[in-house]
C-alpha atoms as a PDB file:
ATOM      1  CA  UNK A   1      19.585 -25.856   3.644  1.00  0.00           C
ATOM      2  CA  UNK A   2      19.782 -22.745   5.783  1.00  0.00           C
ATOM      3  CA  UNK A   3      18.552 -20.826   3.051  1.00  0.00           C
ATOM      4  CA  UNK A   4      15.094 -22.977   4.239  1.00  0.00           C
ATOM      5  CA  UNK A   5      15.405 -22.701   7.712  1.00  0.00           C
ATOM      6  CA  UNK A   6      14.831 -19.261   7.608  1.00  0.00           C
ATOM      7  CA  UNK A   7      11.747 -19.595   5.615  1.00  0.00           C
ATOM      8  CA  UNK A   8      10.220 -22.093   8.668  1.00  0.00           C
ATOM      9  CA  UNK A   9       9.505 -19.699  11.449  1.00  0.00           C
ATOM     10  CA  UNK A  10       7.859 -17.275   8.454  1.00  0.00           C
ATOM     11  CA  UNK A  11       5.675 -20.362   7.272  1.00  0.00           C
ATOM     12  CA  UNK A  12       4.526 -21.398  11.114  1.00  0.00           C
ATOM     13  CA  UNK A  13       3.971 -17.684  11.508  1.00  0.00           C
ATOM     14  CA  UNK A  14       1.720 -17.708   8.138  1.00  0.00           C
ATOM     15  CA  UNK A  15      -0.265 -21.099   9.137  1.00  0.00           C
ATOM     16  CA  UNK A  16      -1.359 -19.272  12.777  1.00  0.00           C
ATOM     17  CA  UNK A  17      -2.633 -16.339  11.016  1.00  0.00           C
ATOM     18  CA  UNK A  18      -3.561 -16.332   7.603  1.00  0.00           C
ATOM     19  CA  UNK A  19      -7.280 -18.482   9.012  1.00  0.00           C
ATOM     20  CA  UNK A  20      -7.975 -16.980  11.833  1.00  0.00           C
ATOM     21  CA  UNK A  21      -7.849 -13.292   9.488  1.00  0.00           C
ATOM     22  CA  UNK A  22      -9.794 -14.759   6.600  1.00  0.00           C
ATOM     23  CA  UNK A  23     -12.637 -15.595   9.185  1.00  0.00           C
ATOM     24  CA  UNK A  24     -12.258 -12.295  10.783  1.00  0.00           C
ATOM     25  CA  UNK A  25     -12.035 -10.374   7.259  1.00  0.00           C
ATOM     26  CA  UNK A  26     -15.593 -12.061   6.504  1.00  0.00           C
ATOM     27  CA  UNK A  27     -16.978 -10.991   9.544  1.00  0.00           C
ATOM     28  CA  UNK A  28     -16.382  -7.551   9.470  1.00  0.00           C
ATOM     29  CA  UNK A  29     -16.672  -7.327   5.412  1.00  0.00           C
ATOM     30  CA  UNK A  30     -13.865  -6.478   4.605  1.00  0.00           C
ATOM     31  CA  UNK A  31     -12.105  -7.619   1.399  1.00  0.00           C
ATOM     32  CA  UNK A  32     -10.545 -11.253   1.829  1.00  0.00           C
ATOM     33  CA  UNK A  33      -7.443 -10.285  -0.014  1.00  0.00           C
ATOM     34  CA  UNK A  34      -5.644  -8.189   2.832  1.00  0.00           C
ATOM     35  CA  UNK A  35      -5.132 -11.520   4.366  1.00  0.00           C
ATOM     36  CA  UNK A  36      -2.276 -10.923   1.989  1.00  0.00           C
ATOM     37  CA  UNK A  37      -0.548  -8.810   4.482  1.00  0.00           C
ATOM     38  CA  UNK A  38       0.584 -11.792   6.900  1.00  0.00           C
ATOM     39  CA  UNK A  39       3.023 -12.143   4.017  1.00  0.00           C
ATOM     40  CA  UNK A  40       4.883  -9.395   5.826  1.00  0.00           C
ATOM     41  CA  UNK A  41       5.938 -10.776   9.111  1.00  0.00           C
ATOM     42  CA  UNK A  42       4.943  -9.349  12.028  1.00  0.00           C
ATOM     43  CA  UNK A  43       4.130  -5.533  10.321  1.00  0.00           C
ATOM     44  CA  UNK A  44       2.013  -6.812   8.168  1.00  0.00           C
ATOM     45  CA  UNK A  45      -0.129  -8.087  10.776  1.00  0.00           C
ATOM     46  CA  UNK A  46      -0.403  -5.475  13.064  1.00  0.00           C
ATOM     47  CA  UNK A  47      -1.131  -3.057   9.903  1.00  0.00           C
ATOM     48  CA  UNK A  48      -4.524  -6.083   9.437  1.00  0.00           C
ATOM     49  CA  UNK A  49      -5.235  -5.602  12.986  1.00  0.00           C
ATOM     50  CA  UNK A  50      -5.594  -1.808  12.808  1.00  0.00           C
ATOM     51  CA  UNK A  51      -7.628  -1.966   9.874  1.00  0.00           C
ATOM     52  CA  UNK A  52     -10.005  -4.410  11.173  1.00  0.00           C
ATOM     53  CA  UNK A  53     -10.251  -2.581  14.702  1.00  0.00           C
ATOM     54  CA  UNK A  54     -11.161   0.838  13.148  1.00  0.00           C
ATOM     55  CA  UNK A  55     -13.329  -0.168  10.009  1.00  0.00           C
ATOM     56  CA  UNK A  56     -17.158  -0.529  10.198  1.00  0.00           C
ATOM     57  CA  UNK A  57     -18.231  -3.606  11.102  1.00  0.00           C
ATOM     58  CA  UNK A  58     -21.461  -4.359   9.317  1.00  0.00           C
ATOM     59  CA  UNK A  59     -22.738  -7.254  12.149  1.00  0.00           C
ATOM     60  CA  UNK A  60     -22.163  -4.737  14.624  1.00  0.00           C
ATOM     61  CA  UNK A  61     -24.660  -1.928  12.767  1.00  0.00           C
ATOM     62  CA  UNK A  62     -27.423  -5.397  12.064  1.00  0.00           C
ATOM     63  CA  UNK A  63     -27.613  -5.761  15.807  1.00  0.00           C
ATOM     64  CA  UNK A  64     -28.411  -1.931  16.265  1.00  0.00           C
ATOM     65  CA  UNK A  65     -30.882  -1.451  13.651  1.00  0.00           C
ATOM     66  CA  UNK A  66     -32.556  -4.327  14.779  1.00  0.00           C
ATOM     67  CA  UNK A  67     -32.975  -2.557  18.045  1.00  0.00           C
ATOM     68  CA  UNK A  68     -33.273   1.248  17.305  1.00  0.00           C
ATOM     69  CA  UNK A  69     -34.490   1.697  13.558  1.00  0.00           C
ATOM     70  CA  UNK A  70     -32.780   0.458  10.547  1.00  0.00           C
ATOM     71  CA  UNK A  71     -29.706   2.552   9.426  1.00  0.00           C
ATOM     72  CA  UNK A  72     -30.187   4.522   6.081  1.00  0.00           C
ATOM     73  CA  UNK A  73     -26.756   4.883   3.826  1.00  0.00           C
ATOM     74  CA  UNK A  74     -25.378   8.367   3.996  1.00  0.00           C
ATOM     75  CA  UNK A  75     -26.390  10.222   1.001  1.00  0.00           C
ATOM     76  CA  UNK A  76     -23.057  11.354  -0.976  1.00  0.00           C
ATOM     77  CA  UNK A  77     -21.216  14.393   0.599  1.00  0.00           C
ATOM     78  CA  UNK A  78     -20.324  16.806  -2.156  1.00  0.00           C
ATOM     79  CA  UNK A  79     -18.300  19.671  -2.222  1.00  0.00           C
ATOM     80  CA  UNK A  80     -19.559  22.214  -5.115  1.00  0.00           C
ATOM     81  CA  UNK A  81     -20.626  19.834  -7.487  1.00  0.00           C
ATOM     82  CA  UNK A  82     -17.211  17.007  -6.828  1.00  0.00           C
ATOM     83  CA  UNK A  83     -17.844  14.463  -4.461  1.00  0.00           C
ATOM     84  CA  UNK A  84     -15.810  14.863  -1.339  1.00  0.00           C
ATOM     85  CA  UNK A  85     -13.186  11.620  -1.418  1.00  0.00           C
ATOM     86  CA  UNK A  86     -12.809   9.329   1.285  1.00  0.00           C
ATOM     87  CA  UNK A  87     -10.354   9.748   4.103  1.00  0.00           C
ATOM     88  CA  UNK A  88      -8.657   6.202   2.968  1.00  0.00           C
ATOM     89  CA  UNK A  89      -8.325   7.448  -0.452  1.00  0.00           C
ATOM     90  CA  UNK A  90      -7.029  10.936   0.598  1.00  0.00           C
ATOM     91  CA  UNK A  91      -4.802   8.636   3.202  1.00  0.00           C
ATOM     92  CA  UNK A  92      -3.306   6.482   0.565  1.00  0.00           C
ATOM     93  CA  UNK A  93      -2.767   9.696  -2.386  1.00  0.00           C
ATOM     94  CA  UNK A  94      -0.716  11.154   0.670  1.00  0.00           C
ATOM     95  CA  UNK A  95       1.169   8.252   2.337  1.00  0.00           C
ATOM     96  CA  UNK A  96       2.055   7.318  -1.685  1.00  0.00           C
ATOM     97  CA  UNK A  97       3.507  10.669  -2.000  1.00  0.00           C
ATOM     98  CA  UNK A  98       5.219  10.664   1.098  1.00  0.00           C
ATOM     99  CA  UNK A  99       7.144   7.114   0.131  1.00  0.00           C
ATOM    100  CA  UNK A 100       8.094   9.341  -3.681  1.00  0.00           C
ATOM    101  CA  UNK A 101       9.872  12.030  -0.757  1.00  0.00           C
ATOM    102  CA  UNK A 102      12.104   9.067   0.833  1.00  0.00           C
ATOM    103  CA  UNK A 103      13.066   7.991  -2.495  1.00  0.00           C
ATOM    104  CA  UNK A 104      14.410  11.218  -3.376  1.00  0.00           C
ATOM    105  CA  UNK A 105      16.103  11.667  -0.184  1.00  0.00           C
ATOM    106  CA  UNK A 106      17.562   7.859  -0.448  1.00  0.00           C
ATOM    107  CA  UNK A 107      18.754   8.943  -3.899  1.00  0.00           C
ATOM    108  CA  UNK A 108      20.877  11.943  -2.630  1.00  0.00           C
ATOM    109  CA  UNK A 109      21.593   9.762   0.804  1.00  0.00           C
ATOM    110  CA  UNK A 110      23.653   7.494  -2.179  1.00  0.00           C
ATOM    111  CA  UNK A 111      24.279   9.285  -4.315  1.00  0.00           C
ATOM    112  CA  UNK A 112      28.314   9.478  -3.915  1.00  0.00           C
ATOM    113  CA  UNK A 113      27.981   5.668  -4.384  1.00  0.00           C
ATOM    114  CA  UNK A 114      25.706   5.284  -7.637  1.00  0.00           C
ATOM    115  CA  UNK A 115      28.257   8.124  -9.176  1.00  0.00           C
ATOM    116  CA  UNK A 116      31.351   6.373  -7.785  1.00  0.00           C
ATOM    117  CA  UNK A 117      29.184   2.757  -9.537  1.00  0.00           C
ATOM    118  CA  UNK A 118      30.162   3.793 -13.145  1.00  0.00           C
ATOM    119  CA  UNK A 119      32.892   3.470 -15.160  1.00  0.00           C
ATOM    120  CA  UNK A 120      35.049   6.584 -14.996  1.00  0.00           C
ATOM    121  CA  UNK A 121      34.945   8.079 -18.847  1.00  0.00           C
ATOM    122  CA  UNK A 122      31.040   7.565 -18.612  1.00  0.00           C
ATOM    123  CA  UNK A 123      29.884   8.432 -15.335  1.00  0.00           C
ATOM    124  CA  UNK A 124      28.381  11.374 -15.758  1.00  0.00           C
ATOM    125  CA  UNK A 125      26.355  10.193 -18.730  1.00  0.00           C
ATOM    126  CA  UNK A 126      26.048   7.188 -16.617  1.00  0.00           C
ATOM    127  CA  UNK A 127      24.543   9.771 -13.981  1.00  0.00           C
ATOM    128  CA  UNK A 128      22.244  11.539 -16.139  1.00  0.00           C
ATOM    129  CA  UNK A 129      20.531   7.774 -17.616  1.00  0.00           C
ATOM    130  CA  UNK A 130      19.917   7.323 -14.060  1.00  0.00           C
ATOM    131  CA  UNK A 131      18.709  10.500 -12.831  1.00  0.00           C
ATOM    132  CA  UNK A 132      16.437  10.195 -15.745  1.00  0.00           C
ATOM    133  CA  UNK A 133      14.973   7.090 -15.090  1.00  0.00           C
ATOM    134  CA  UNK A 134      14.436   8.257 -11.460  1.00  0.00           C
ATOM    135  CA  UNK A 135      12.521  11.254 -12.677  1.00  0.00           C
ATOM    136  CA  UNK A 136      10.614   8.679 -14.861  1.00  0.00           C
ATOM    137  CA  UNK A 137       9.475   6.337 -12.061  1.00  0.00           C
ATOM    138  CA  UNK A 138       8.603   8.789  -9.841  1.00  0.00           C
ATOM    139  CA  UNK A 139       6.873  10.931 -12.729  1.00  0.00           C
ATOM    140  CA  UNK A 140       4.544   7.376 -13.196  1.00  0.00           C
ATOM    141  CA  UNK A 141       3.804   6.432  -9.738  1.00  0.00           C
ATOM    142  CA  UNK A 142       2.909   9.657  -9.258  1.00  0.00           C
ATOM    143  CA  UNK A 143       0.556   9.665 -11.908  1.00  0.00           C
ATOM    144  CA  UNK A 144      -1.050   6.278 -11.285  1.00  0.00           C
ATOM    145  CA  UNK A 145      -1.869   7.479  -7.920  1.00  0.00           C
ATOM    146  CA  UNK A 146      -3.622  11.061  -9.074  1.00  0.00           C
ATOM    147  CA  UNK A 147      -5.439   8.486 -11.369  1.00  0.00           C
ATOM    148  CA  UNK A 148      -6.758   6.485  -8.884  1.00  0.00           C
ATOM    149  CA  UNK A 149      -7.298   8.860  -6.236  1.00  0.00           C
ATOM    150  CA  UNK A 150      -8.968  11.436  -8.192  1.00  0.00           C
ATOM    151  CA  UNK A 151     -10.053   9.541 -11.384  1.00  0.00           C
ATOM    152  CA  UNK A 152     -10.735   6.564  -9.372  1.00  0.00           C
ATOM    153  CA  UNK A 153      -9.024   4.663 -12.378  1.00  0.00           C
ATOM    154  CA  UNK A 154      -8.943   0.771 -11.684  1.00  0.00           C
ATOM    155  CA  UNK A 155      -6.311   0.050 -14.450  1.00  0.00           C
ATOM    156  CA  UNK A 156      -4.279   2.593 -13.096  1.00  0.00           C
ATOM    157  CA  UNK A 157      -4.865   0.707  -9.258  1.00  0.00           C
ATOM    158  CA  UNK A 158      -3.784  -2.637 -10.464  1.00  0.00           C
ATOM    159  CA  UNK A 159      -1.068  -1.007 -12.721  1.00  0.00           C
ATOM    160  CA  UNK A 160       0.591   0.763  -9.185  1.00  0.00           C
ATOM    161  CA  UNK A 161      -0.108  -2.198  -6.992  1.00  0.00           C
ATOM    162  CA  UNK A 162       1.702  -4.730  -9.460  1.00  0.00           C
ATOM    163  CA  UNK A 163       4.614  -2.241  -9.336  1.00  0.00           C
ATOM    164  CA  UNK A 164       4.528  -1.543  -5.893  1.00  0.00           C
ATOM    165  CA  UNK A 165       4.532  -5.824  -5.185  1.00  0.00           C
ATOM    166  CA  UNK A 166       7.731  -6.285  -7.014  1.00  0.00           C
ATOM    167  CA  UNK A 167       9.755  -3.228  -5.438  1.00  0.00           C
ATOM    168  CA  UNK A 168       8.504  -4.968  -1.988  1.00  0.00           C
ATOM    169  CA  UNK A 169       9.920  -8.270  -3.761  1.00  0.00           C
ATOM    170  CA  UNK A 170      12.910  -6.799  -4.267  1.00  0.00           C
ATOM    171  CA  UNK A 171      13.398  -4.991  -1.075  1.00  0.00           C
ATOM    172  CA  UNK A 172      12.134  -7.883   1.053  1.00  0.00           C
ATOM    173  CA  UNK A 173      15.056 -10.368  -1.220  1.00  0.00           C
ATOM    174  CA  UNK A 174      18.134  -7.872  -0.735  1.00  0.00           C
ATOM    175  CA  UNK A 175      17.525  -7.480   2.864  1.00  0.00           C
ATOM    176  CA  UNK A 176      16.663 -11.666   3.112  1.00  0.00           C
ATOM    177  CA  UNK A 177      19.934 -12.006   2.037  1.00  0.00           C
ATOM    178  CA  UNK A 178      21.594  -9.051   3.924  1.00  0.00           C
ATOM    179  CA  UNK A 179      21.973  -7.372   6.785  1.00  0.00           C
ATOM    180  CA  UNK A 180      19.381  -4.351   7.506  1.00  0.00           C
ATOM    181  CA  UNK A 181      22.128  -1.939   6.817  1.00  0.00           C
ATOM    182  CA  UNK A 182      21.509   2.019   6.798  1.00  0.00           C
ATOM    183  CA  UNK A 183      21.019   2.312   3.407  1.00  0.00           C
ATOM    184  CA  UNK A 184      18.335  -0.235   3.127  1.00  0.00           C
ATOM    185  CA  UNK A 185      16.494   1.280   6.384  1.00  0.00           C
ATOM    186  CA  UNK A 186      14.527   3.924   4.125  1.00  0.00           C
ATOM    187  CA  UNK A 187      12.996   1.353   1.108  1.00  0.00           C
ATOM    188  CA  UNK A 188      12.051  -0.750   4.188  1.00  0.00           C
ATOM    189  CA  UNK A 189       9.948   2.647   5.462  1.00  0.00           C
ATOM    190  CA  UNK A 190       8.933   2.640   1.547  1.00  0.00           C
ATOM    191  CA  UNK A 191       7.590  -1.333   1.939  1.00  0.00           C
ATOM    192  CA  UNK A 192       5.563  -0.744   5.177  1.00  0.00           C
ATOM    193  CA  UNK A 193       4.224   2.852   3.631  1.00  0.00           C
ATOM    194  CA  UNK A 194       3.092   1.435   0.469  1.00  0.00           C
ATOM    195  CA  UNK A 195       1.399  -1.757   2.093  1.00  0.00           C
ATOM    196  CA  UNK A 196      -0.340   0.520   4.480  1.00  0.00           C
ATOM    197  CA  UNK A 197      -1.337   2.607   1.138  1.00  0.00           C
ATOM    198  CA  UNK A 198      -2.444  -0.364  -0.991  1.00  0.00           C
ATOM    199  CA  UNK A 199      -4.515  -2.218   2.336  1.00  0.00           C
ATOM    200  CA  UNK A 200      -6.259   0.955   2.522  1.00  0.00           C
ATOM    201  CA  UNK A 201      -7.859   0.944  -1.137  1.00  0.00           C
ATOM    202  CA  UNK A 202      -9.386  -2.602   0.042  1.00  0.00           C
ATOM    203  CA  UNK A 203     -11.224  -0.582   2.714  1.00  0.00           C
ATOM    204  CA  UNK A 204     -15.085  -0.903   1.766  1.00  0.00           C
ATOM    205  CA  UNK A 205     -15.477   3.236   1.808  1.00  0.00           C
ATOM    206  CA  UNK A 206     -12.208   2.706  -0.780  1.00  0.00           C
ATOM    207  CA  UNK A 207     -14.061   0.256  -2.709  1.00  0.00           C
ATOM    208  CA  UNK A 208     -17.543   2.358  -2.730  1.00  0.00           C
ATOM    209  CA  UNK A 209     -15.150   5.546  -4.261  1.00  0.00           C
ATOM    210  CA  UNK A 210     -13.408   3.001  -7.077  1.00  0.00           C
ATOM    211  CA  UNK A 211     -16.749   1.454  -8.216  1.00  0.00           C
ATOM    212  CA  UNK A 212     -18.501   5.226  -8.099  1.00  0.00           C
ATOM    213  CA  UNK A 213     -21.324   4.176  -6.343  1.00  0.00           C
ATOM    214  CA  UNK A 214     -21.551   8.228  -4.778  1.00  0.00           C
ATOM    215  CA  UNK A 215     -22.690   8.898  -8.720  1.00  0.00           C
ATOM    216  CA  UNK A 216     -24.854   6.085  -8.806  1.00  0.00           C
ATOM    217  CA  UNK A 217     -26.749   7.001  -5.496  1.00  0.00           C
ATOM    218  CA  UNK A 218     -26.839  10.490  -6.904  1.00  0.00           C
END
């Protein structure tokens, strides 16, 4: 029963914002799914206010055309012969990379504590497994994000963002049902850096990159 009393204030919280930012995610064009972000209470939100108040807002540009003279899209910049990338996508390749730096540093924050975790005959090969499949993850993350902010791979987009959802699940669960103790301070940095990374892909200068539309103009 207390276990659902927590969830109340997060579902009032949800009901008072989740229509109000669908009708202003319309408006402004912006992609309907980073409603999504209210899941996060309270960050969440305020990361879907920022994006709305500094994105384009395609009502706004109407009205001016109307008055002035109707608004040509910007020809594709290019740089040599590669198309110069987005700030959101150059954004998201760097906040992505910056969340890959706290994980190493929360790895050697801990690290006394995942050693001291295995049994003593096997710890170090216990150590080495893990190091391993640290090296792994961040090896693949890293790699999904060059391929979606330089290949402007889709697969590779939905591939990170399921991946990214379920360490936020798991985060988001552990601290539900702890205390915000030191060592969970820096995956909770992670959470709000890799939402902030992910909302900015549904950005529509994002979205223009991903679907190549630079090539097709050219």
């Amino acid at each position: 029963m207390e276990t659902i009393l927590l969830f109340v204030p997060i579902a009032i919280i949800l009901v008072l914002t989740i229509p109000p930012s669908i009708r202003l995610l319309r408006r402004t064009g912006l992609h309907v799914a980073l409603v999504a972000l209210n899941i996060v209470p309270f960050y969440g939100t305020v990361v879907l206010i920022w994006i709305i108040a500094y994105s384009n807002w395609p009502n706004t540009h109407s009205a001016k055309s109307s008055i002035v003279a109707p608004t040509v899209p910007p020809s594709p910049m290019y740089e040599g012969e590669v198309a110069m990338r987005p700030k959101t996508i150059v954004y998201f390749e760097r906040i992505i990379f910056g969340t890959l730096l706290l994980s190493v540093l929360q790895v050697y924050l801990i690290w006394d504590r995942i050693y001291a975790f295995g049994n003593p005959p096997d710890r170090n090969l216990q150590a080495v497994i893990y190091l391993t499949f640290v090296v792994f993850m961040l090896a693949l993350i890293g790699t999904l994000t060059l391929l979606v902010s330089r290949r402007r791979s889709k697969i590779a987009m939905w591939v990170s963002i399921m991946m990214a959802a379920y360490g936020i699940w798991l985060v988001v669960s552990g601290i539900i049902h702890g205390p915000l103790v030191g060592s969970n301070i820096i995956p909770a940095l992670q959470c709000v850096g890799q939402v902030v990374a992910y909302s900015l892909l549904l950005t529509p200068s994002a979205r223009r990159w991903m679907s190549r539309e630079d090539e097709k103009a050219a």
